[in-house]
Structures are given as structure tokens and as C-alpha cells.
Protein backbone atom coordinates (compact mmCIF):
# COMPACT_ATOMS: atom_id res chain seq x y z
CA UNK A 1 7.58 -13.85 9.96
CA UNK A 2 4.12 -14.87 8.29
CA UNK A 3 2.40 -13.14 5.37
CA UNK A 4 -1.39 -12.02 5.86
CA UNK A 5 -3.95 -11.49 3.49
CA UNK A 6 -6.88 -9.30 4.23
CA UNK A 7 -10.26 -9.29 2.58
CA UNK A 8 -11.66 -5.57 1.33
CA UNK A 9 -14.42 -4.11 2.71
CA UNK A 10 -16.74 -1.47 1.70
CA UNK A 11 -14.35 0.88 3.28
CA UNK A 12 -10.94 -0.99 3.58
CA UNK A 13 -8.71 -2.23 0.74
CA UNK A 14 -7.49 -5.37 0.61
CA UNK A 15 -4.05 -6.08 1.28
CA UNK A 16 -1.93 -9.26 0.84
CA UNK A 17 2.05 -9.29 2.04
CA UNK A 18 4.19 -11.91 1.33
CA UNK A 19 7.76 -11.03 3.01
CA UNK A 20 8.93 -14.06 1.96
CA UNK A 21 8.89 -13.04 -1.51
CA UNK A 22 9.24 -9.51 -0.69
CA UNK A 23 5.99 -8.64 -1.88
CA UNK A 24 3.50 -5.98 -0.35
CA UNK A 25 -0.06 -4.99 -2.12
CA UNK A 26 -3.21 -2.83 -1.61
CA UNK A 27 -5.63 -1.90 -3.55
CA UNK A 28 -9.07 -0.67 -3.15
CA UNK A 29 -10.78 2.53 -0.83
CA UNK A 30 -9.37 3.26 2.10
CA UNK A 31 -12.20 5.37 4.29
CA UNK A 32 -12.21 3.74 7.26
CA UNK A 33 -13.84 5.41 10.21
CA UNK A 34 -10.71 4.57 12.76
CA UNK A 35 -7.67 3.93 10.07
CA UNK A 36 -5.44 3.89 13.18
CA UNK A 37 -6.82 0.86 14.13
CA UNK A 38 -7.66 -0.83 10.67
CA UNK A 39 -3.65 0.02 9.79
CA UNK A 40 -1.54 -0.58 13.08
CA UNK A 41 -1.16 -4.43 12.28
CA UNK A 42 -0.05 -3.32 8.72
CA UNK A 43 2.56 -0.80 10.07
CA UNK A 44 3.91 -3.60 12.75
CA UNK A 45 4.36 -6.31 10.23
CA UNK A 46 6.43 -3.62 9.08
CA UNK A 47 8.64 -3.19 11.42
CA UNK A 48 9.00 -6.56 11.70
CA UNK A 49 9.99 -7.16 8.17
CA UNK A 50 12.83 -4.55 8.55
CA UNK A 51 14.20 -6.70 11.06
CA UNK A 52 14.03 -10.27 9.14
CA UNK A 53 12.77 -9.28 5.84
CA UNK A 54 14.39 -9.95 2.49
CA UNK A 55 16.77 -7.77 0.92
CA UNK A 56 14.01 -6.31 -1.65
CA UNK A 57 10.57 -5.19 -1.59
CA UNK A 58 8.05 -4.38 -4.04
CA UNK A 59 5.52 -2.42 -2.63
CA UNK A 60 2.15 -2.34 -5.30
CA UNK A 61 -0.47 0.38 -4.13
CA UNK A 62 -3.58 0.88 -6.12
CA UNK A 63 -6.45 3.26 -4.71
CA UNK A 64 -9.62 4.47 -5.92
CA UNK A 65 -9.82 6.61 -3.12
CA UNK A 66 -8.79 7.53 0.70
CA UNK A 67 -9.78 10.37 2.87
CA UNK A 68 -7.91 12.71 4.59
CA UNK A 69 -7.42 10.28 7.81
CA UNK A 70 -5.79 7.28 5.49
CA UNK A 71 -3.88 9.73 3.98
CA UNK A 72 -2.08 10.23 7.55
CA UNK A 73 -1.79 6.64 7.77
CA UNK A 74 -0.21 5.76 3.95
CA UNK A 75 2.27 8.93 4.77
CA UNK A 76 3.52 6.69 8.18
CA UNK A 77 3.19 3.07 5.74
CA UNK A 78 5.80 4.93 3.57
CA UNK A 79 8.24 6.51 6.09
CA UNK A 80 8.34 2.67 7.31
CA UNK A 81 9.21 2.10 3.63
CA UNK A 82 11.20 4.50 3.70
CA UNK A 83 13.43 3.64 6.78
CA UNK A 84 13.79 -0.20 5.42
CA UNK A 85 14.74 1.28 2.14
CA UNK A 86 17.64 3.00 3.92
CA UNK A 87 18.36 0.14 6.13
CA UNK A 88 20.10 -1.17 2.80
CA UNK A 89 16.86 -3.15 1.72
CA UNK A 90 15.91 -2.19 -1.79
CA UNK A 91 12.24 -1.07 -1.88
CA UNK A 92 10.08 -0.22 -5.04
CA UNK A 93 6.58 1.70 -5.00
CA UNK A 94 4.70 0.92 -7.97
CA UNK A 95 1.89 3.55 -7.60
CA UNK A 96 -1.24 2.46 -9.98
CA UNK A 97 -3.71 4.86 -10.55
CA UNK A 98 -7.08 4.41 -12.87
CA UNK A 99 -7.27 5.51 -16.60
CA UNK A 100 -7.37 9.80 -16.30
CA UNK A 101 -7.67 9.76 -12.78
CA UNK A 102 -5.12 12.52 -11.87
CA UNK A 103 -6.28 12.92 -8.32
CA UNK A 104 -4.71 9.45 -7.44
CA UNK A 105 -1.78 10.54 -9.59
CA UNK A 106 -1.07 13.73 -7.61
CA UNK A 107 -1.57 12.00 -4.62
CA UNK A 108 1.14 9.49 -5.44
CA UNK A 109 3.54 12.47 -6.39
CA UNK A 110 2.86 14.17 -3.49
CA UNK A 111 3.79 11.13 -1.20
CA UNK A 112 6.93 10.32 -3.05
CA UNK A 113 7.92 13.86 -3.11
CA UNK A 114 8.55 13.14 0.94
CA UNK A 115 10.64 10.08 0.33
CA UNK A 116 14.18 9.08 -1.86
CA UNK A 117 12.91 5.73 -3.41
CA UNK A 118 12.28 4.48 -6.55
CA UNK A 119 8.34 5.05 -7.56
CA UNK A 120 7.31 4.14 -10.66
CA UNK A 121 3.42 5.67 -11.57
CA UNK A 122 1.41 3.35 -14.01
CA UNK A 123 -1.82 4.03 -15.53
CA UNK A 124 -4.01 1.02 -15.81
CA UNK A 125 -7.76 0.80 -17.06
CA UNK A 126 -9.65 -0.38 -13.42
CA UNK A 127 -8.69 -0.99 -10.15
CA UNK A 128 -9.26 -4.70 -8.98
CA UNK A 129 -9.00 -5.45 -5.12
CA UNK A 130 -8.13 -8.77 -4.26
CA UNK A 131 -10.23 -11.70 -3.39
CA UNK A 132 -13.30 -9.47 -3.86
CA UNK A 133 -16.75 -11.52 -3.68
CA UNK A 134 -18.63 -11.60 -6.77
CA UNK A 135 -21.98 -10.26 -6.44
CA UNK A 136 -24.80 -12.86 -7.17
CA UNK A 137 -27.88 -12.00 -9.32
């Protein structure tokens, strides 16, 4: 199984898997206008990993924001979390939400509320997607 990393968009956060080292993260906005589409290859590799995967995951999400549709789609990312967690494979959620942004907190509470794993909820000052391109003058 290969790891992926995918740029952010104005309207997709980026995301970077490593199931080698057990290691899924995205961060950014998550609006897309199909997030069906933009997330199926992200739920497959999934599925995947919970057949040849390592024996823990840390799963790192950091959002600014996602609407309503994403939400659907993060609630299916962790039930697939959720089943490899009970498959015996150890998975962590490390929910990171901005500096007094308790929107993104509560959202994080309410998604773990649906699922028995360990979450941990840390405040940091900004949210930093990965690989973003700097913006020339």
C-alpha cells in the first residue's frame, strides 16, 4: 500500500497519509462542491489500510472550516476509523482546533461522541495546511 499526499485547494484541505508509519493528516477547509467525489479515494485507502496497515494510527485533523456536506463525509472517514480501531489496530484522533474557535471544538466533540477511541482536542494558535504555495508579491 502507497501513501498519497494531496495539495489544498481553495476548497479542499490537504491531506498526506503515510500507512507505513501509521500516519494520517488533514488540515485546511473542506467545502467542496461534490465531497463524495473529492473524499472516496481517501475513504478507500482506508479500507485498504485496515487490511495491511500497521498496528497503530495517528489520525491528525485540523479544520478551519467544513460545510454541512463534508461533515457527512468526516462522520463516514471516522466510522472507517472507527472499524480499524476495533479490528485490534490502535487508532488516535488528535483533533486541532484554532485559538477560541469553539465551533471546531464542538464539532470535534460531537464526532467523537459517535465513536469509542481515544481523541485528544488541542488548541493551537493557526491552522497551517500542508505544502501550501506561498503567495508572491
Amino acid at each position: 500500500m502507497k501513501g498519497y499526499f494531496i495539495r489544498s485547494s481553495r476548497v479542499t484541505p490537504s491531506i498526506y497519509f503515510n500507512p507505513t508509519k501509521g500516519i494520517f493528516d488533514m488540515r485546511g477547509k473542506s467545502s467542496p462542491e461534490n465531497p463524495l467525489a473529492f473524499y472516496n479515494y481517501v475513504l478507500e485507502s482506508l479500507d485498504s489500510y485496515a487490511e495491511s496497515g500497521t498496528a497503530k494510527m495517528t489520525a491528525n485533523l485540523a479544520f478551519e472550516y467544513f460545510n454541512t456536506s463534508s461533515s457527512k463525509c468526516l462522520y463516514i472517514f471516522m466510522k472507517k476509523l472507527s472499524k480499524i480501531d476495533e479490528m485490534g489496530k490502535k487508532v488516535i484522533i488528535n483533533w486541532y482546533f484554532e485559538d477560541g474557535d469553539e465551533d471546531m471544538k464542538e464539532a470535534g466533540e460531537d464526532l467523537c461522541s459517535f465513536f469509542d477511541m481515544e481523541f485528544n482536542f488541542m488548541e493551537i494558535p493557526e491552522i497551517k495546511v500542508l505544502g501550501e504555495e506561498k503567495q508572491s508579491a
